[in-house]
Protein backbone atom coordinates (compact mmCIF):
# COMPACT_ATOMS: atom_id res chain seq x y z
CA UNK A 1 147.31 157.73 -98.99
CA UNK A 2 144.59 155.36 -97.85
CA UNK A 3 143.21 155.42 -94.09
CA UNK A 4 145.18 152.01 -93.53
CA UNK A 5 147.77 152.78 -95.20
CA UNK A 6 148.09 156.13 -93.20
CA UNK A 7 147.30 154.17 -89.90
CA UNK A 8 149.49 151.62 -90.66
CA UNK A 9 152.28 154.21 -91.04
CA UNK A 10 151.31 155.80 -87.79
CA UNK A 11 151.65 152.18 -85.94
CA UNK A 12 155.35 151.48 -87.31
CA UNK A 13 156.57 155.03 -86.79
CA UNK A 14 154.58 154.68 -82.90
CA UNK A 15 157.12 151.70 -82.66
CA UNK A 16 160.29 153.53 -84.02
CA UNK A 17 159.80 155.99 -81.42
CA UNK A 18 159.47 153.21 -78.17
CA UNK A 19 162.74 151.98 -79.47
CA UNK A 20 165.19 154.31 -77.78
CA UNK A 21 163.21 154.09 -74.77
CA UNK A 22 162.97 150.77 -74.48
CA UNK A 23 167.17 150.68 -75.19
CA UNK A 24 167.55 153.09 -72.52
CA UNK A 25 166.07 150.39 -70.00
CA UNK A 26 168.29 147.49 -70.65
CA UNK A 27 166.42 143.90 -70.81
CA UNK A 28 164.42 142.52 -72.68
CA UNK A 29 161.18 144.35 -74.85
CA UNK A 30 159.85 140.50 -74.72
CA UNK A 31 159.71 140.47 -71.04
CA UNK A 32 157.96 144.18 -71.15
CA UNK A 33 155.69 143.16 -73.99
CA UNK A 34 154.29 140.23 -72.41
CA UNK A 35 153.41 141.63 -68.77
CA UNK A 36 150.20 142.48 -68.43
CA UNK A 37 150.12 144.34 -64.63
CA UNK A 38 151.01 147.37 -66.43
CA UNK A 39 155.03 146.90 -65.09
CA UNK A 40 156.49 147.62 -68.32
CA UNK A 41 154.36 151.00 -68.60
CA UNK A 42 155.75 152.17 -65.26
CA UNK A 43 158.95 150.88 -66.56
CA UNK A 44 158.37 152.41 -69.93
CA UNK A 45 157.19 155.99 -68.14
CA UNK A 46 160.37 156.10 -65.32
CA UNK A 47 162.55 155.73 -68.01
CA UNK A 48 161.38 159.37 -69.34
CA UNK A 49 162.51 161.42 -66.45
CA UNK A 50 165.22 163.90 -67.43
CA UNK A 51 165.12 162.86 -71.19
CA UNK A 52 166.18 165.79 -73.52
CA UNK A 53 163.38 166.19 -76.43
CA UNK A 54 165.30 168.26 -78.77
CA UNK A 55 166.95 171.90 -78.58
CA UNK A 56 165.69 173.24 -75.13
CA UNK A 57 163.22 170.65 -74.51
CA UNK A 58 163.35 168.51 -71.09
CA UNK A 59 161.10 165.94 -68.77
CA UNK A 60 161.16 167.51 -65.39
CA UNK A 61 159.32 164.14 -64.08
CA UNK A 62 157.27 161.26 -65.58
CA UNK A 63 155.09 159.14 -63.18
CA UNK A 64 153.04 156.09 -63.52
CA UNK A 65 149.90 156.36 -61.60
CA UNK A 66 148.63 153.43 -61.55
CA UNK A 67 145.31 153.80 -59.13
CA UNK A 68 144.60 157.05 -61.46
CA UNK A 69 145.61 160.37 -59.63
CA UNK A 70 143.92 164.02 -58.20
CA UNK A 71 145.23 166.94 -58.65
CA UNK A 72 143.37 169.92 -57.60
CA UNK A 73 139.53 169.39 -58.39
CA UNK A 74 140.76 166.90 -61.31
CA UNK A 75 140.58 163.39 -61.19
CA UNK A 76 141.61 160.56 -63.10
CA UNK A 77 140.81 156.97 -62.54
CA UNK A 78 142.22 155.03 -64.88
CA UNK A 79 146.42 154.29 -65.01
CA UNK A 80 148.64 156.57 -66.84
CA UNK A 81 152.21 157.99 -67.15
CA UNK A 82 152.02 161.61 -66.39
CA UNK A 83 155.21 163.50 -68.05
CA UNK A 84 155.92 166.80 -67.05
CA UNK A 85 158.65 169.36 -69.10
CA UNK A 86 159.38 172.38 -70.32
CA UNK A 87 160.92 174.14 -73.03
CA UNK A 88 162.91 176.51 -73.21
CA UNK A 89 162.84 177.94 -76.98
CA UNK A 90 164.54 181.56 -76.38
CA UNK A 91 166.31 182.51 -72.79
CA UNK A 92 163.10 184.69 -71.79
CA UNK A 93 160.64 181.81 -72.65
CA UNK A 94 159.47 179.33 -70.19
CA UNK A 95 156.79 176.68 -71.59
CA UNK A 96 155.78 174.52 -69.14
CA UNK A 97 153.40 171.05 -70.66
CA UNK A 98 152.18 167.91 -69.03
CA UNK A 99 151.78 164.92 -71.70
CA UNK A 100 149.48 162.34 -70.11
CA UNK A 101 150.10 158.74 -71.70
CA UNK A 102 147.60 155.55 -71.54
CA UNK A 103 148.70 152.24 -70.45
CA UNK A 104 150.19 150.61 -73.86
CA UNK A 105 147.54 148.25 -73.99
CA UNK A 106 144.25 150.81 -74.37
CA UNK A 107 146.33 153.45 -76.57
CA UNK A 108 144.77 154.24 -79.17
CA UNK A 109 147.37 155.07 -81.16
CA UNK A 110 146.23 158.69 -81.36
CA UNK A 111 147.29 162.45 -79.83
CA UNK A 112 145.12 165.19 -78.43
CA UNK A 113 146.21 168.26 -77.52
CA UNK A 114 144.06 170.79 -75.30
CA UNK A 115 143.95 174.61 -75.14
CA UNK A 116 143.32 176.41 -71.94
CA UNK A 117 141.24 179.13 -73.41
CA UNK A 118 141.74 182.63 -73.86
CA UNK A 119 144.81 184.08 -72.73
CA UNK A 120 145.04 181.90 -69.58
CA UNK A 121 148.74 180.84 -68.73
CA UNK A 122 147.84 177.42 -66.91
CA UNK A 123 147.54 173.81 -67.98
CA UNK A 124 144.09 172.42 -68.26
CA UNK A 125 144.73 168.86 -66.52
CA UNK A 126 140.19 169.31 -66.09
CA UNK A 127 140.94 168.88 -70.25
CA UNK A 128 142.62 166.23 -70.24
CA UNK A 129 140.77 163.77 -68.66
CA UNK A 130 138.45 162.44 -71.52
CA UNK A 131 141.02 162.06 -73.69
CA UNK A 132 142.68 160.44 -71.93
CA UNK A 133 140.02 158.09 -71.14
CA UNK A 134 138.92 157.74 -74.61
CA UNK A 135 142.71 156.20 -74.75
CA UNK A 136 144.48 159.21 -76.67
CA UNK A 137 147.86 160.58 -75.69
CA UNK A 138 147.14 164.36 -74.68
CA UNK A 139 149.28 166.97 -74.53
CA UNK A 140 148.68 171.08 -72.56
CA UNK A 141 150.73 173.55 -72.03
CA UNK A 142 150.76 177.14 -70.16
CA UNK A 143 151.18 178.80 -73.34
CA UNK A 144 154.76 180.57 -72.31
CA UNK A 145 153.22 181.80 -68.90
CA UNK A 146 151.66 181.35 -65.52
CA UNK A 147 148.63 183.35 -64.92
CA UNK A 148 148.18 185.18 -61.44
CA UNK A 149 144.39 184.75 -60.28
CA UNK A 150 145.05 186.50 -57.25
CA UNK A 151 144.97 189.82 -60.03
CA UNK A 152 141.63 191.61 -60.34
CA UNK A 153 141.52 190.83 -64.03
CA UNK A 154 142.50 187.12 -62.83
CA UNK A 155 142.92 184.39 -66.33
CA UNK A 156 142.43 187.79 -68.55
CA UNK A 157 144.97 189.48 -67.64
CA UNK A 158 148.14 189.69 -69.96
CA UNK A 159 150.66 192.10 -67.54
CA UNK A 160 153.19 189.35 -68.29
CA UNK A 161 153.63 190.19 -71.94
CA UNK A 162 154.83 193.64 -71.12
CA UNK A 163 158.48 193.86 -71.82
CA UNK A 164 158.60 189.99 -73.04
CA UNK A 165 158.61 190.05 -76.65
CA UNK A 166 159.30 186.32 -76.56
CA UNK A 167 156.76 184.96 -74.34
CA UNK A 168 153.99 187.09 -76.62
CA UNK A 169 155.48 185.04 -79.16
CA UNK A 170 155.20 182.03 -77.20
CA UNK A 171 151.90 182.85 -76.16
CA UNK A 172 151.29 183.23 -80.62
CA UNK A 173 151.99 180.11 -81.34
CA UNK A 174 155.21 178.84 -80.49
CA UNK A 175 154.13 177.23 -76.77
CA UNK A 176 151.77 174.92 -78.59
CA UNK A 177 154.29 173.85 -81.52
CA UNK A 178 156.93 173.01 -79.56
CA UNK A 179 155.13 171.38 -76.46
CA UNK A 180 153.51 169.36 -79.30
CA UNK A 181 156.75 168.21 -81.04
CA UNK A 182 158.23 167.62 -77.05
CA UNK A 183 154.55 165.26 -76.95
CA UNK A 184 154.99 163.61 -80.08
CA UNK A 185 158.88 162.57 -79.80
């Protein structure tokens, strides 16, 4: 497959996937499609909140910040729709993700996802940022766990696996799958 045939593909299956959302809001997509104050993103991003992704897969929230947003030492300054879920694989797994979207108009048509190093159990919004910027979708997750800095071994230590099968699993490689299929749908 060529590179515009491939990006081509990408484009009308990026569309196919707006189309439930923008049923779910009622109205017209021609009214949405031709504001340019970024109303139809906020739109677009409210309409996300408490959407099922598939089997154990939710939106907690989805905001549109549209001065940009800080949390903790990170901040953004550009608009964007930040969606936070979880997923919920096996009943001793907890994945928490945040997906961070770009206004429609400087998407880039493109996903990132970021790591958060090592065994840490925390999302890496600092990660997220120039991605973001650069116009990609981006996508972290906790891995299946939170990790307690306050513990002398702080981001390396791994008491939580002890007894959880399923959230060493999670930690494996099922966090980042399925936080990446909740991203993508």
């Amino acid at each position: 497959m060529t590179r515009t045939s491939r990006s081509r593909l990408l484009g009308f299956a990026s569309v196919l996937a707006l189309l439930p959302a923008l049923g779910m809001m009622g109205g017209s997509d021609k009214a949405i499609a031709a504001d340019t104050g970024g109303q139809g993103d906020a739109v677009r991003c409210a309409a996300l909140a408490g959407a099922s992704l598939g089997s154990g897969m939710t939106v907690s929230t989805a905001d549109y910040n549209a001065g940009g947003a800080t949390f903790g030492r990170t901040k953004v300054s550009l608009p964007f729709c930040r969606v936070v879920g979880v997923a919920t694989p096996t009943p001793d797994s907890h994945i928490s993700f945040e997906v961070w979207l770009p206004p429609a108009s400087s998407w880039n048509g493109k996903y990132q996802q970021e790591g958060s190093g090592g065994s840490s159990g925390s999302i890496g919004q600092g990660s997220m940022v120039a991605p973001l910027e650069a116009g990609y979708a981006t996508l972290a997750t906790d891995n299946g766990h939170v990790t307690d800095a306050s513990v002398p071994n702080g981001g390396s230590d791994n008491s939580w696996a002890l007894g959880h099968p399923e959230k060493m699993v999670d930690f494996a490689w099922r966090a980042v799958h399925v936080s990446s299929i909740a991203a993508k749908t």
